[in-house]
Protein backbone atom coordinates (compact mmCIF):
# COMPACT_ATOMS: atom_id res chain seq x y z
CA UNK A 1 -36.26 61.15 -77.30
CA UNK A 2 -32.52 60.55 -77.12
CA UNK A 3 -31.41 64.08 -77.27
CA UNK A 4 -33.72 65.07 -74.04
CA UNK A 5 -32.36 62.68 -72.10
CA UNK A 6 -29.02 63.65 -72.78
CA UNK A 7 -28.66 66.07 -69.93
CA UNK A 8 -30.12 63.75 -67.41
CA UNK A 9 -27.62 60.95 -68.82
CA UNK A 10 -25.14 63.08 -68.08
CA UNK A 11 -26.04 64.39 -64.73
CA UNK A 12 -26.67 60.17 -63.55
CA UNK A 13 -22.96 59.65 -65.01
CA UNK A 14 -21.50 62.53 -63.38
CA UNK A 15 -22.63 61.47 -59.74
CA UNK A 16 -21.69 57.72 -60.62
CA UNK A 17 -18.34 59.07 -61.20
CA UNK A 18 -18.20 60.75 -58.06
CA UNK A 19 -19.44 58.25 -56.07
CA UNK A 20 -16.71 55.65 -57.45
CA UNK A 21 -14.22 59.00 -56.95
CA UNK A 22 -14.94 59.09 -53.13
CA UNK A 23 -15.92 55.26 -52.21
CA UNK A 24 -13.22 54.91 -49.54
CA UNK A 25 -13.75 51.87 -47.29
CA UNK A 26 -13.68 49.27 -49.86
CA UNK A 27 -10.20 49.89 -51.02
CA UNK A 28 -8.88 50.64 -47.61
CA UNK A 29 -9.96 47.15 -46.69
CA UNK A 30 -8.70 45.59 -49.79
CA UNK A 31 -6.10 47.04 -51.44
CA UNK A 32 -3.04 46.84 -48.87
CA UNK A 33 -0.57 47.43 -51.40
CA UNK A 34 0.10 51.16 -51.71
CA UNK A 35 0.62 50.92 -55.42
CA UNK A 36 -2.59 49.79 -55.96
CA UNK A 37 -4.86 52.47 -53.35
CA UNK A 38 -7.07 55.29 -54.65
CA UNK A 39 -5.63 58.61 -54.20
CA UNK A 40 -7.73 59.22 -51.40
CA UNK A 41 -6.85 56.32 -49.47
CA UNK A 42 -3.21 57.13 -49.83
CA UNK A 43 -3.67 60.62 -49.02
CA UNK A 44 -5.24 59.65 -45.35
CA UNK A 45 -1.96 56.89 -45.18
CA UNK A 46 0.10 59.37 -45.78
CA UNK A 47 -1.31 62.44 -43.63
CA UNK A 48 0.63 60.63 -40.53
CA UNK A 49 4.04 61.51 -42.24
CA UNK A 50 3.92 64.20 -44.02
CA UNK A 51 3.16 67.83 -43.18
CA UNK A 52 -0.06 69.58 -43.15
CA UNK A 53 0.31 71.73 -45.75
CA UNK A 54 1.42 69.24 -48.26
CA UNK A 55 -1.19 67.26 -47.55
CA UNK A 56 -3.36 70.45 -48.42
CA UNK A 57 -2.03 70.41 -51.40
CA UNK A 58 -2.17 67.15 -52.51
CA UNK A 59 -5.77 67.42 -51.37
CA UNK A 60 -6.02 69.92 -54.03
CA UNK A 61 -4.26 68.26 -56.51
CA UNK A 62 -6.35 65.41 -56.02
CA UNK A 63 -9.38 67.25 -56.68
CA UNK A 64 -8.33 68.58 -59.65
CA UNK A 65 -10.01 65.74 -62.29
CA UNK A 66 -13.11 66.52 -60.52
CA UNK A 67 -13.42 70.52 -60.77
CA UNK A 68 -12.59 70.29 -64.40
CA UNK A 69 -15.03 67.07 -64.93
CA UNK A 70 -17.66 69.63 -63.64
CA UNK A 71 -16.56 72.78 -65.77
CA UNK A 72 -16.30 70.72 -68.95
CA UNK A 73 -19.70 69.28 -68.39
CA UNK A 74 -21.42 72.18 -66.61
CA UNK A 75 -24.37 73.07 -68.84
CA UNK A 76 -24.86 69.60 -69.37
CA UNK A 77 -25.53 69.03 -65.74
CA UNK A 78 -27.11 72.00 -64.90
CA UNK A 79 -29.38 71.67 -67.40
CA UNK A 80 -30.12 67.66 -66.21
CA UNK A 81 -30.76 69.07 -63.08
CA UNK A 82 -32.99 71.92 -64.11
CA UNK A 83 -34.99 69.30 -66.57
CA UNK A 84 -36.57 67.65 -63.52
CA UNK A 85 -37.80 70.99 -61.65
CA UNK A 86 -39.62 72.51 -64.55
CA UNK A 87 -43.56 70.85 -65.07
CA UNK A 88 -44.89 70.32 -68.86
């Protein structure tokens, strides 16, 4: 039972991950310390001094841990996803 619920363990982990990755409100109301912000709350801080194209690329930088998150885990979340469209 364990190993077919892998996938779907996986895929539920995956967009917990994300979720934490991109909550944004909560730690722009807390945290008012810069050391202690989320790299997307300093990124929008910061997009009022710096230039557009660095903050393009810090946007990219930033995003980074997530692309490889999903290219290490790929077939495990495809396949979580696929698991609940198939019947039998």
């Amino acid at each position: 039972m364990l190993p077919m619920s892998r996938p779907v363990l996986g895929v539920v982990s995956i967009f917990a991950l994300v979720a934490v990755w991109q909550d944004f409100l909560w730690p722009l109301m807390v945290f008012s310390d810069t050391d202690n912000q989320p790299i997307s709350v300093a990124l929008v801080q910061l997009s009022q001094n710096i230039q557009l194209t660095v903050l393009i690329a810090a946007m990219v930088i930033a995003s980074i841990p997530m692309v490889a998150l999903f290219l290490v885990f790929q077939r495990h979340i495809i396949a979580g996803i696929s698991a609940g469209s198939t019947k039998g």
